[in-house]
N, C-alpha and C. Protein backbone atom coordinates (compact mmCIF):
# COMPACT_ATOMS: atom_id res chain seq x y z
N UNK A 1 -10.68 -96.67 -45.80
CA UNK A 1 -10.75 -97.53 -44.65
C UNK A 1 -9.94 -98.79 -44.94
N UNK A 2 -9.68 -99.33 -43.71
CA UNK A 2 -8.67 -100.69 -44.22
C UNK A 2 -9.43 -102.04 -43.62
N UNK A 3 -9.08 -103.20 -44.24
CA UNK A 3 -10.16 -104.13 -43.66
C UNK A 3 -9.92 -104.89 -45.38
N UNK A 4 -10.55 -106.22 -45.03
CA UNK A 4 -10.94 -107.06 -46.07
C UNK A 4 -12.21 -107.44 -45.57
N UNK A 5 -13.19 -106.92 -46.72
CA UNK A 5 -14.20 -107.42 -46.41
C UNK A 5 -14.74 -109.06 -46.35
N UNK A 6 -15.00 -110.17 -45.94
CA UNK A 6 -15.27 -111.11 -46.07
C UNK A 6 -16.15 -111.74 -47.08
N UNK A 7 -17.22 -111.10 -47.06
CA UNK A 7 -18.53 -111.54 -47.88
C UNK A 7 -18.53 -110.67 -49.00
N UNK A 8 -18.23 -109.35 -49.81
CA UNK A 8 -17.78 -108.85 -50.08
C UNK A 8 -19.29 -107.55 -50.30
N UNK A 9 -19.67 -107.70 -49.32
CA UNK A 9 -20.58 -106.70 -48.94
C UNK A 9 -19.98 -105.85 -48.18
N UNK A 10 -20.59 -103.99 -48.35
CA UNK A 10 -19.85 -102.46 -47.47
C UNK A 10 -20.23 -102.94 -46.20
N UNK A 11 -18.66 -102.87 -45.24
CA UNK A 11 -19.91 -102.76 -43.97
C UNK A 11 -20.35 -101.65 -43.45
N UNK A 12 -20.48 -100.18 -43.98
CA UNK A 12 -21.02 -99.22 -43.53
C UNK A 12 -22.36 -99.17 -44.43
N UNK A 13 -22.26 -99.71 -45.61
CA UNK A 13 -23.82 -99.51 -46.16
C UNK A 13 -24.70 -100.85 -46.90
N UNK A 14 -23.93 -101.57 -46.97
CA UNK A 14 -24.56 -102.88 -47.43
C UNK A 14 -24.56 -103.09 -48.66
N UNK A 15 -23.57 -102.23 -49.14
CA UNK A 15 -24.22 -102.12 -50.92
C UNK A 15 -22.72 -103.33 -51.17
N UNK A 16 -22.25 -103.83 -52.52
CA UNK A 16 -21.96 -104.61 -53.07
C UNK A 16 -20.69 -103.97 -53.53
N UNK A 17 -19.27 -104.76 -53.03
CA UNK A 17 -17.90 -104.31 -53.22
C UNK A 17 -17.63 -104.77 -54.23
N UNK A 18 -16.38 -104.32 -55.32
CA UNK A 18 -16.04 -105.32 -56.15
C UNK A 18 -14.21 -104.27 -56.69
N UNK A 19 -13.70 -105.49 -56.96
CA UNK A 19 -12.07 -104.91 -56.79
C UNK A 19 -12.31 -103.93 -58.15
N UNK A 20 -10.90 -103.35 -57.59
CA UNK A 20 -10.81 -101.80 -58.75
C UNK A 20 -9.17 -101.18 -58.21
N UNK A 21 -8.89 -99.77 -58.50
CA UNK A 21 -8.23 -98.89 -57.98
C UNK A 21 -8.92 -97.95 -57.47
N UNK A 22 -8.22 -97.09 -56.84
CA UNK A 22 -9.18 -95.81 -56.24
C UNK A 22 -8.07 -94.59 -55.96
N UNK A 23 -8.61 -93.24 -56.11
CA UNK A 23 -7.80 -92.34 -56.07
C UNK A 23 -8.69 -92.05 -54.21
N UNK A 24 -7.15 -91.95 -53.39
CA UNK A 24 -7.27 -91.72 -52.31
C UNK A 24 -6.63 -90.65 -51.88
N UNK A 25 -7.46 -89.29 -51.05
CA UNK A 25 -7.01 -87.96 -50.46
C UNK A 25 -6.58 -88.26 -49.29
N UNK A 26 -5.64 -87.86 -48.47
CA UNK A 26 -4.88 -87.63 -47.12
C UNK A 26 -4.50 -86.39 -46.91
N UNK A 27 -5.19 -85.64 -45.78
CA UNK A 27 -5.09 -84.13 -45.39
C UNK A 27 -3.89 -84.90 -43.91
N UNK A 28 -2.57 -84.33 -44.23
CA UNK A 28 -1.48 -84.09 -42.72
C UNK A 28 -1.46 -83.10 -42.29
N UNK A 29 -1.05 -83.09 -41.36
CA UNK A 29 -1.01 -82.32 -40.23
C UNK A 29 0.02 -80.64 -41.54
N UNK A 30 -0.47 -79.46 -40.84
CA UNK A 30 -0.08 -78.83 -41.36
C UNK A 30 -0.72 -78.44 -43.02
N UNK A 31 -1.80 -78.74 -42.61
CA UNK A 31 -2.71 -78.52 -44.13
C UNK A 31 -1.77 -79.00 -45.28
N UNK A 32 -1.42 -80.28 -45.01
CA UNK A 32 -0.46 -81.32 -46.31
C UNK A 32 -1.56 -81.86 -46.85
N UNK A 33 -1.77 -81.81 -47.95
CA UNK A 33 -2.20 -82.59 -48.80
C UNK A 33 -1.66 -83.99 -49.65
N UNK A 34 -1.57 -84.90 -49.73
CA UNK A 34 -1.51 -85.79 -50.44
C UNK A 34 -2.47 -86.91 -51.01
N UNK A 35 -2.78 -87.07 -52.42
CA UNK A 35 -3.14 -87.87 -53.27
C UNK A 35 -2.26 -88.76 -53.86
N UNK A 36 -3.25 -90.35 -53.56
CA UNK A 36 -2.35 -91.57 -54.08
C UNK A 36 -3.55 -91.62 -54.91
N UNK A 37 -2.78 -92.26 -56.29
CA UNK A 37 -3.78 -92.30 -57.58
C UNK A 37 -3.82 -94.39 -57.54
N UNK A 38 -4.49 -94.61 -58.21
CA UNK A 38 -4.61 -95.93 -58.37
C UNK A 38 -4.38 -97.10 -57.72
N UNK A 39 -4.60 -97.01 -55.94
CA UNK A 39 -4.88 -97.77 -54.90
C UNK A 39 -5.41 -99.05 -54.92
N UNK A 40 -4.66 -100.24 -55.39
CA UNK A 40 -5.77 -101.06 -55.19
C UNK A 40 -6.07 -100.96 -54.28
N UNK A 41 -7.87 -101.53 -54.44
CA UNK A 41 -8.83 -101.78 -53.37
C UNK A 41 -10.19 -102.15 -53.39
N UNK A 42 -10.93 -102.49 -52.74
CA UNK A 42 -12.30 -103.13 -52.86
C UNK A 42 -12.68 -101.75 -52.56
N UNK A 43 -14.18 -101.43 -53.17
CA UNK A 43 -14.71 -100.45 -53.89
C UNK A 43 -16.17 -100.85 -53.50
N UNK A 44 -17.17 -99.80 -52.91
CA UNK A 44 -18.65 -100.08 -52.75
C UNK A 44 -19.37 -99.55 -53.82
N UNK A 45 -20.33 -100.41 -54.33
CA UNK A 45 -20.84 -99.65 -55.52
C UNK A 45 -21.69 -98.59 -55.51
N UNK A 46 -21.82 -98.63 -54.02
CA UNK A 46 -23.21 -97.56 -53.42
C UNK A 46 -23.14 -96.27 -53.14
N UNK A 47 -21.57 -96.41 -51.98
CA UNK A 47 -21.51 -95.15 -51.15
C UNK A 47 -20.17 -94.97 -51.43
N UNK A 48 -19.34 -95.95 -52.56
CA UNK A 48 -17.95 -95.34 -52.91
C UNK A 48 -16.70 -95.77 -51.85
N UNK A 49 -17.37 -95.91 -51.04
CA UNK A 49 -16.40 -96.15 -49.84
C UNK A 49 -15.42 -97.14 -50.52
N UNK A 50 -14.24 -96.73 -49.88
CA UNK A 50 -13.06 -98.05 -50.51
C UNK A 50 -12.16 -98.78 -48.97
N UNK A 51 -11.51 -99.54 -49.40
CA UNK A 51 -11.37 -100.46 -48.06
C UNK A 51 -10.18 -101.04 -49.07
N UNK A 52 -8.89 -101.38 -48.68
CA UNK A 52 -7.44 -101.39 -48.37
C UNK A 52 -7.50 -102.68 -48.13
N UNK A 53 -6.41 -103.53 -48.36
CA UNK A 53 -5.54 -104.40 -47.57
C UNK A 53 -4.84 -103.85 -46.43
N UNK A 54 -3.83 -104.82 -45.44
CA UNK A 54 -3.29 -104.42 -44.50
C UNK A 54 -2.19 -104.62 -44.63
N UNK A 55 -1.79 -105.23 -46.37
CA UNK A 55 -0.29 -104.92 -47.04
C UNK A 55 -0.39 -103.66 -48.16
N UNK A 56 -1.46 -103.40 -48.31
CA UNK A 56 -1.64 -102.25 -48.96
C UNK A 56 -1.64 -101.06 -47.65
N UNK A 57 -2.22 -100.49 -47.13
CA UNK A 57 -2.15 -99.49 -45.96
C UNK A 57 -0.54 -99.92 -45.50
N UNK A 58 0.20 -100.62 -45.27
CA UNK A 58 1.32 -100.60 -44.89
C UNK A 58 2.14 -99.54 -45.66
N UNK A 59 2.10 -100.26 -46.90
CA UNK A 59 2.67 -99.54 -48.26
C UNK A 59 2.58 -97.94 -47.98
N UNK A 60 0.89 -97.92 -47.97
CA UNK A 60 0.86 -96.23 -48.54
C UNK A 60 1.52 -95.26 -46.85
N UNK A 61 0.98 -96.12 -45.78
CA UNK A 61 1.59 -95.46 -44.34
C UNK A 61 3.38 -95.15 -44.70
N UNK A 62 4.09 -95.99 -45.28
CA UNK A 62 5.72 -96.01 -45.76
C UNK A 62 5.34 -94.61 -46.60
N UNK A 63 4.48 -94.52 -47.91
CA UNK A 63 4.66 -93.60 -48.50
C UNK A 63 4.60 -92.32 -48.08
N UNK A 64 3.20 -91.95 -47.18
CA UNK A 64 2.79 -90.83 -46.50
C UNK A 64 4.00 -90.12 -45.41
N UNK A 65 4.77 -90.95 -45.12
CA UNK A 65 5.83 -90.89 -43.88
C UNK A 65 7.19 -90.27 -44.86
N UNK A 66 7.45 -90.88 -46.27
CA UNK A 66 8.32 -90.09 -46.84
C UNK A 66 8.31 -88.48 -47.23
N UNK A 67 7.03 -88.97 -47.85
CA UNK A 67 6.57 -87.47 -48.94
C UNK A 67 6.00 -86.32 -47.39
N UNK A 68 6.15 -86.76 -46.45
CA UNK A 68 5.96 -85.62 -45.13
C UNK A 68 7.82 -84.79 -44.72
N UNK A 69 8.59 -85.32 -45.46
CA UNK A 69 9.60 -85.37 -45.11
C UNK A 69 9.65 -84.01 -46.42
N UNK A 70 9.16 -83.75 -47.34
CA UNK A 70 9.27 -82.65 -48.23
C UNK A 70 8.52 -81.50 -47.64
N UNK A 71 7.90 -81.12 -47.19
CA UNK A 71 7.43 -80.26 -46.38
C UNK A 71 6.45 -79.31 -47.92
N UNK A 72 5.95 -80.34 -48.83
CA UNK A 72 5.49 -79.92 -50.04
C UNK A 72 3.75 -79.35 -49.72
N UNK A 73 2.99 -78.89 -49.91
CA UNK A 73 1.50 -78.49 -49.66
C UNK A 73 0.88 -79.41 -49.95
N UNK A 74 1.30 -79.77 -51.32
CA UNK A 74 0.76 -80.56 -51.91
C UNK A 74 0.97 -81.64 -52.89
N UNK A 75 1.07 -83.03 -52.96
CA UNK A 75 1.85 -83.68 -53.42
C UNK A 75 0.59 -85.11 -54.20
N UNK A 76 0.93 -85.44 -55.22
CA UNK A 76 -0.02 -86.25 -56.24
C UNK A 76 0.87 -87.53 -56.28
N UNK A 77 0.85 -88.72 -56.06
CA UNK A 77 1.70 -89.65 -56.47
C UNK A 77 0.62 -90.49 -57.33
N UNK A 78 1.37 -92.07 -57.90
CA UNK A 78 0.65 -93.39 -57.66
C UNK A 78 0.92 -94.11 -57.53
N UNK A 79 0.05 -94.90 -56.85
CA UNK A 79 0.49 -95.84 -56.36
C UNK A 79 1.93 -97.38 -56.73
N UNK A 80 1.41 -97.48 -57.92
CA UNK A 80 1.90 -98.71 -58.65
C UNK A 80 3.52 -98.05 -58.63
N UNK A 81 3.31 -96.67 -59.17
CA UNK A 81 4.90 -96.53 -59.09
C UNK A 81 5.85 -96.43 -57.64
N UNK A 82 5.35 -96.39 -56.78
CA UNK A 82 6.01 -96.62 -56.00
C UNK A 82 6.35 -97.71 -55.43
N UNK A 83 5.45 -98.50 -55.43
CA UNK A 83 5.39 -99.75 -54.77
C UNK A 83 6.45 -100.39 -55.79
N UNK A 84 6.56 -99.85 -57.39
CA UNK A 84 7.94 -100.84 -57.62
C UNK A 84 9.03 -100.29 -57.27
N UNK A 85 9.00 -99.06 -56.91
CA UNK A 85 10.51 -98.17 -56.70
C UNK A 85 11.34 -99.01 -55.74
């Protein structure tokens, strides 16, 4: 999910965020798979849920839009390396 939490409480479960990375799944259209490994992101300690910046989701939306362009099943990146490419 994308969002900055304010208070740094989940807002789907109330439990207690705290920064990290996160390995994030994306099913595309055409049963595509893609995994971004090491996402920063705020992290719930409860229900796992993770939550994005809205310069981070920019990023990975750029990435998801390339790696659709391989017409691959299935594709593993991470993050950090792309973002310096």
């Amino acid at each position: 999910m994308t969002g900055e939490p304010e208070n740094k409480t989940c807002p789907i479960c109330g439990g207690s965020m705290t920064a990290g990375t996160a390995t994030i799944p994306y099913v595309l259209e055409k049963d595509m798979v893609i995994v971004v490994k090491n996402v920063p992101a705020e992290i719930c300690g409860d229900c796992r849920e993770t939550f994005t910046t809205s310069a981070i989701t920019d990023q990975i939306t750029s990435l998801l839009s390339q790696l659709k362009t391989l017409h691959s099943e299935v594709s593993v990146v991470s993050f950090p390396e792309y973002a310096a490419a």
